[in-house]
Protein backbone atom coordinates (compact mmCIF):
# COMPACT_ATOMS: atom_id res chain seq x y z
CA UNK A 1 0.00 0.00 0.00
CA UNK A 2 1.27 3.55 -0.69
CA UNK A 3 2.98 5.51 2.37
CA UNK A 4 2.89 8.98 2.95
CA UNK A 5 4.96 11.19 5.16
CA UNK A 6 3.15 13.45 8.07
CA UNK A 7 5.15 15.82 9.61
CA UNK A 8 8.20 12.79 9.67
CA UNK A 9 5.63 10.03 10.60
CA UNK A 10 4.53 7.34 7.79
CA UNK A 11 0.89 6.71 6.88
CA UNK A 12 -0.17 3.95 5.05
CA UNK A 13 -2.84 4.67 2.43
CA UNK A 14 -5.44 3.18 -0.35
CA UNK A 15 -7.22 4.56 -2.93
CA UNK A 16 -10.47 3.25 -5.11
CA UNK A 17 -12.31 4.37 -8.16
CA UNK A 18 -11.45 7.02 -10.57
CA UNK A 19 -8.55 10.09 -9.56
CA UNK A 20 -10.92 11.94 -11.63
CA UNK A 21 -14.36 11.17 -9.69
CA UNK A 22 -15.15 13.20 -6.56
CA UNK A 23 -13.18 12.90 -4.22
CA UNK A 24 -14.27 10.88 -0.44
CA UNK A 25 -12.24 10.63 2.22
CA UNK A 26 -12.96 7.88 5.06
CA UNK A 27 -11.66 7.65 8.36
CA UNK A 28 -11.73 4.55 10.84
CA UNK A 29 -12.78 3.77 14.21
CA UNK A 30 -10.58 3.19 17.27
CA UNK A 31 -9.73 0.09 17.19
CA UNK A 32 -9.34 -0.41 13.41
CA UNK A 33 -7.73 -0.16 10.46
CA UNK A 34 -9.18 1.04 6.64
CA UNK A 35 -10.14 -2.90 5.92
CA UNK A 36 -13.31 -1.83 8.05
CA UNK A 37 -14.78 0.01 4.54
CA UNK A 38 -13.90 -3.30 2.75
CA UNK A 39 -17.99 -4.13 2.31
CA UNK A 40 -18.38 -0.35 1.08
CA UNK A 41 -15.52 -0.25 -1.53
CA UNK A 42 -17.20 -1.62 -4.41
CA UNK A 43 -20.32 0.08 -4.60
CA UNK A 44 -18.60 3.71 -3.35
CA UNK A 45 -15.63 3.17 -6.14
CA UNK A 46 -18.28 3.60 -8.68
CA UNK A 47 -18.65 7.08 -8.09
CA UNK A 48 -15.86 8.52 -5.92
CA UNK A 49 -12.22 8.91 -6.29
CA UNK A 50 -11.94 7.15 -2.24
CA UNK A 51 -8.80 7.56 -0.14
CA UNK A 52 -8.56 5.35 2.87
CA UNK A 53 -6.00 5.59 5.27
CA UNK A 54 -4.70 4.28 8.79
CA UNK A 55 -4.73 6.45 11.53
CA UNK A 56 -2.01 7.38 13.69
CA UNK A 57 -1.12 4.42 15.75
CA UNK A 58 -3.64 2.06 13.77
CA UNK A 59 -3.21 -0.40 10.88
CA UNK A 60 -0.01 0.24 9.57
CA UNK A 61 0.90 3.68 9.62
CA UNK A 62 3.39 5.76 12.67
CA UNK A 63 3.02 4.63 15.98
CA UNK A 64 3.75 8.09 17.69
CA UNK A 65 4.09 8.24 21.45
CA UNK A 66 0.81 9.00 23.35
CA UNK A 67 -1.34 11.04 24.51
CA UNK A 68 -2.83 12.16 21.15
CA UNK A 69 -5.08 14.94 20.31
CA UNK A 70 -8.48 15.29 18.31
CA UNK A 71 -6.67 18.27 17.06
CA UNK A 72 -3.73 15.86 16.44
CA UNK A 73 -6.09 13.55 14.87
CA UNK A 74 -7.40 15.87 12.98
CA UNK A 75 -4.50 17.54 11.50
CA UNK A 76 -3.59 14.39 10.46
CA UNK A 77 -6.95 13.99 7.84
CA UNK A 78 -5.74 17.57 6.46
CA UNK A 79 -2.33 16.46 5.87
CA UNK A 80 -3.48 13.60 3.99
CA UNK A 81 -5.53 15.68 1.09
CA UNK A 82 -2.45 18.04 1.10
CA UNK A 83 -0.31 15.05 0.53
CA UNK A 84 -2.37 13.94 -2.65
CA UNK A 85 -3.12 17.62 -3.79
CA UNK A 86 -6.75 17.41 -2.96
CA UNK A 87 -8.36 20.62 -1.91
CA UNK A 88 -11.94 19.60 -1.38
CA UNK A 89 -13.67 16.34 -0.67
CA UNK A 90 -16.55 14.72 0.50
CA UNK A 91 -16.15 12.76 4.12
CA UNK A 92 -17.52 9.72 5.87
CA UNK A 93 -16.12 8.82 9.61
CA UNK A 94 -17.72 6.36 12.00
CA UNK A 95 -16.99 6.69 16.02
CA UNK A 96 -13.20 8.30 16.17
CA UNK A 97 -13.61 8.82 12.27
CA UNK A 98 -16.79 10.70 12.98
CA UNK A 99 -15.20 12.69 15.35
CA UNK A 100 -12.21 13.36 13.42
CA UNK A 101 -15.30 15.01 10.55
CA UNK A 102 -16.42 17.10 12.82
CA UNK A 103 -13.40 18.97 14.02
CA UNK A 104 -12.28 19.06 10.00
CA UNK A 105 -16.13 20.84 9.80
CA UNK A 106 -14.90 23.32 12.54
CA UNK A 107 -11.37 24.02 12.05
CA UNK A 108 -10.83 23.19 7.89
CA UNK A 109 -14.73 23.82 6.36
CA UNK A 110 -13.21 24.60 2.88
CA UNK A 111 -11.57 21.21 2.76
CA UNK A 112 -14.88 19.48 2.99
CA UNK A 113 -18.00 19.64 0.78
CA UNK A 114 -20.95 16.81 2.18
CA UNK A 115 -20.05 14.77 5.16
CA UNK A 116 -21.22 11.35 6.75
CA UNK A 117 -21.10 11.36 10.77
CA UNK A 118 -21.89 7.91 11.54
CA UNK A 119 -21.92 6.03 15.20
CA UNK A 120 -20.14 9.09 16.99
CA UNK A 121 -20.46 11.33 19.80
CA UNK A 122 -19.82 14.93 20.15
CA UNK A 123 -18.20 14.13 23.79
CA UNK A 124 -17.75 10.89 25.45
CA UNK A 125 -17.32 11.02 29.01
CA UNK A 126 -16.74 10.67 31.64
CA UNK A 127 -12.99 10.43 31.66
CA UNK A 128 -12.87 7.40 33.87
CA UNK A 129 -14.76 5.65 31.28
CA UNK A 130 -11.25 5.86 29.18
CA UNK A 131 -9.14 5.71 31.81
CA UNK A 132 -10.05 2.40 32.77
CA UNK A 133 -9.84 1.19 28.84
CA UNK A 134 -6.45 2.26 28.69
CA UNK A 135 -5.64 0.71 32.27
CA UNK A 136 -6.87 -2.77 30.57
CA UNK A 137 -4.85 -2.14 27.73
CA UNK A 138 -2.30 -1.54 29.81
CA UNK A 139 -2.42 -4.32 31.91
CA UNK A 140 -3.33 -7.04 29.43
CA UNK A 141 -2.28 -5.78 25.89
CA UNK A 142 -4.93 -5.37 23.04
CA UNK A 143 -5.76 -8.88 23.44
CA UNK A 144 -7.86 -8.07 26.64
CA UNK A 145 -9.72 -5.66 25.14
CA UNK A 146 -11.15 -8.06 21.91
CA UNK A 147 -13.64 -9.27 23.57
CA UNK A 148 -15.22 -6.31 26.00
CA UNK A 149 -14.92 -3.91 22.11
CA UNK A 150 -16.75 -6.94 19.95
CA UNK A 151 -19.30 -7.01 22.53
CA UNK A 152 -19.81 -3.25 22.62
CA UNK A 153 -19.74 -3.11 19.05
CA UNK A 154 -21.87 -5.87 17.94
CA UNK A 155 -25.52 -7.19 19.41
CA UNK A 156 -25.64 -10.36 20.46
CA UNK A 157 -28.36 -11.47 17.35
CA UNK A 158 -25.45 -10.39 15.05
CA UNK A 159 -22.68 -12.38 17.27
CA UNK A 160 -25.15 -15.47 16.19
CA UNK A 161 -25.76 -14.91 12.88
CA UNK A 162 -22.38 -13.70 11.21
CA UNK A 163 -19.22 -15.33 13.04
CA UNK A 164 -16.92 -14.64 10.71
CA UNK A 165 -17.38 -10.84 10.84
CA UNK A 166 -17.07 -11.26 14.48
CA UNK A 167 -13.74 -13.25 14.26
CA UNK A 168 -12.84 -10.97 11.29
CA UNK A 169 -13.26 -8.24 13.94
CA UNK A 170 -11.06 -9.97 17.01
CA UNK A 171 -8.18 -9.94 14.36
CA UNK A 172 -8.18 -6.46 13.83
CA UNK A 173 -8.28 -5.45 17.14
CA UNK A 174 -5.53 -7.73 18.13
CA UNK A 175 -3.51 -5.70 15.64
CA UNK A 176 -3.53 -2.72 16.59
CA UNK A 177 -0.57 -1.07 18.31
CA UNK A 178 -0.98 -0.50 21.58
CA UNK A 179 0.50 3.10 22.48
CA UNK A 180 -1.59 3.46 19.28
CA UNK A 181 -4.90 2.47 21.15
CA UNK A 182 -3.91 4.40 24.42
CA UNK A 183 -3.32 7.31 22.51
CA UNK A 184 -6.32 7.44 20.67
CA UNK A 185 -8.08 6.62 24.13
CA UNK A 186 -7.11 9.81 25.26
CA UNK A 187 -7.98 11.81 22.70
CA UNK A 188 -11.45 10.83 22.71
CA UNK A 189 -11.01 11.51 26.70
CA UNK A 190 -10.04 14.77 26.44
CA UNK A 191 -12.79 15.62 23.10
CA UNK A 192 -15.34 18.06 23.83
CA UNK A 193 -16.78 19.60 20.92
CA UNK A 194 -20.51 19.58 21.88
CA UNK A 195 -20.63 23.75 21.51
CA UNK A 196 -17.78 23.84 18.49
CA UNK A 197 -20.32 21.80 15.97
CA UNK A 198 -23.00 24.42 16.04
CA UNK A 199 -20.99 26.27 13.72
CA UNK A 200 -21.02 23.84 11.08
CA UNK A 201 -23.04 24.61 7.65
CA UNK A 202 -22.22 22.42 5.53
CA UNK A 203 -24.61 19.67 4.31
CA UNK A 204 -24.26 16.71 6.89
CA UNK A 205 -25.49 13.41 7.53
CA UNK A 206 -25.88 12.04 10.93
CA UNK A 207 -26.12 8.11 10.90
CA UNK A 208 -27.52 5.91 14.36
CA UNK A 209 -27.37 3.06 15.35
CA UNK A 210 -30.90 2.56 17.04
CA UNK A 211 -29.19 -0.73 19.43
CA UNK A 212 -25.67 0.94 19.85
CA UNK A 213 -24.76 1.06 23.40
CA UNK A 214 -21.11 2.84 22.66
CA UNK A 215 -22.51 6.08 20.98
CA UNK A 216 -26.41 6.20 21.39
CA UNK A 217 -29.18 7.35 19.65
CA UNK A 218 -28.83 10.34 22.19
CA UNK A 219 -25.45 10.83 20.84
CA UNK A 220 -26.37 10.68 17.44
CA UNK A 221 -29.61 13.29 18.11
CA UNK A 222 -27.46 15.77 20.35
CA UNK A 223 -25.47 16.56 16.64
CA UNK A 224 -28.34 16.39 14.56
CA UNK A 225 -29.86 18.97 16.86
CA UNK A 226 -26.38 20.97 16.86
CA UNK A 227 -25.88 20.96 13.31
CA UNK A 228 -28.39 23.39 11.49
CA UNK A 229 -29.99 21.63 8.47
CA UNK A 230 -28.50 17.86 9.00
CA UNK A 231 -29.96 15.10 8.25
CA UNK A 232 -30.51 11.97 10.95
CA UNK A 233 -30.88 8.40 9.47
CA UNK A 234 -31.58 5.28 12.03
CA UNK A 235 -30.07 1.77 11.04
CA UNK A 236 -31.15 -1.23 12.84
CA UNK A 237 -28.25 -1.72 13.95
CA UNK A 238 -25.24 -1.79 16.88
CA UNK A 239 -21.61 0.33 17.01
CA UNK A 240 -20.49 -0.05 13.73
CA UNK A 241 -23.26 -0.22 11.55
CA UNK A 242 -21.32 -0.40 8.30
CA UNK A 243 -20.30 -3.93 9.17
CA UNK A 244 -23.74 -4.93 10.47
CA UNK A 245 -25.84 -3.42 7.85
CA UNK A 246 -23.17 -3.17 4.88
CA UNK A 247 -25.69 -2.76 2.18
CA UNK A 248 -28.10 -0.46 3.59
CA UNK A 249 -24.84 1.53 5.26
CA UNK A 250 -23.26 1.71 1.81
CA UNK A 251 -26.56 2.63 -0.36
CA UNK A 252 -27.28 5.39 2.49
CA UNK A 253 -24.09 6.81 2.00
CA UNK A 254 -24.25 6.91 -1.72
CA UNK A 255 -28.16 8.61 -1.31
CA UNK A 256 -27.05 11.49 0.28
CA UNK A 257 -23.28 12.26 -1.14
CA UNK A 258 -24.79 11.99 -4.46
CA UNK A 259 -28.02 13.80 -3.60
């Protein structure tokens, strides 16, 4: 996969469908890496130029020391259209990702024309919440935190019913960097930007997950209700609805970034 270079830090890349198509930039949960968009690829390359890429401490790009920094985070997403000369594109984050979208729809709105905020929260808290995530990390490596994150992310109907995704979710986890996990633990910690999104105009859509227990349908409605003129879709679905519902995720998407 292609590397770039952020501010002497390597991030690992991928990009889908046409350079020429509009561009769509997607950005990962904790916990992940850019396979999580593998059910959406297909469908999405049809019509958008997408770049994927790994977040700091995640997949395969820089593992820089923690704490990290939504701002850090965020800066990060910015550096990566600079690196591939793109000035404007359209967005889709889910949890961290989504949070990452709305700082770039407070701090860079000309880099960002329709955006996706799916399973996210405009704060998380309280801080001892992910405090104690990063003391299980700490104590027991990213293998003791597969199963408490599948279970959070996933209902148990869909635990039943699609195993493989499941295991094909343990094995990501598992690879994730640690410091890379603790670091992005803490930025979501320290994230408030409940007041910052109400300045945000440009065309958004906020996506639920009505059985999510990680970043409610409260969550989801406190945005929709910040964000003057957003949209709010409901999938029946847990944390990360784009694996649970791929098709109905993906054809969402594609409604209202082509709309």
């Amino acid at each position: 996969m292609p590397v770039i270079e952020i501010e002497g830090a390597a991030f690992t890349i991928q990009r889908d469908g046409a350079p020429g198509a509009p561009a769509l930039l997607v950005s990962n949960s904790l916990s992940s890496d850019l396979s999580m968009w593998d059910d959406q690829i297909p469908a999405w390359a049809e019509r958008f130029h997408i770049i994927r890429y790994d977040g700091r401490g995640h997949g395969r790009s820089a593992v820089t020391p923690p704490p990290y920094t939504m701002d850090r985070l965020g800066r990060d997403a910015v550096a990566v259209l600079d690196a591939l000369g793109i000035a404007r594109a359209h967005f889709c984050g889910l949890s961290m990702g989504g949070m990452v979208g709305m700082w770039l729809l407070t701090h860079a709105p000309d880099r960002v024309d329709r955006a996706v905020l799916a399973n996210t929260a405009a704060y998380m808290g309280p801080a001892s919440l992910w405090d104690g995530r990063i003391a299980l990390a700490q104590a027991g490596g990213m293998a003791a935190t597969v199963e408490p994150t599948v279970q959070r992310w996933f209902p148990a109907s869909f635990h039943h019913a699609a195993p493989g995704a499941i295991e094909r979710m343990r094995t990501m986890i598992r690879r994730v960097p640690l410091d890379g996990y603790i670091g992005c633990c803490a930025a979501i910690r320290d994230m408030d930007q409940r007041e910052s999104i109400r300045a945000i105009s440009a065309p958004v859509l906020v996506v639920v997950g009505a059985k999510d227990p990680a970043t409610t349908p409260a969550d989801g409605a406190l945005i929709h209700a910040a964000i003057a003129g957003s949209a709010l879709t409901t999938l029946d679905a847990g944390h990360l609805s784009n694996i649970e519902q791929p098709e109905a995720f993906t054809r969402t998407v594609l409604h209202f970034l082509t709309g």
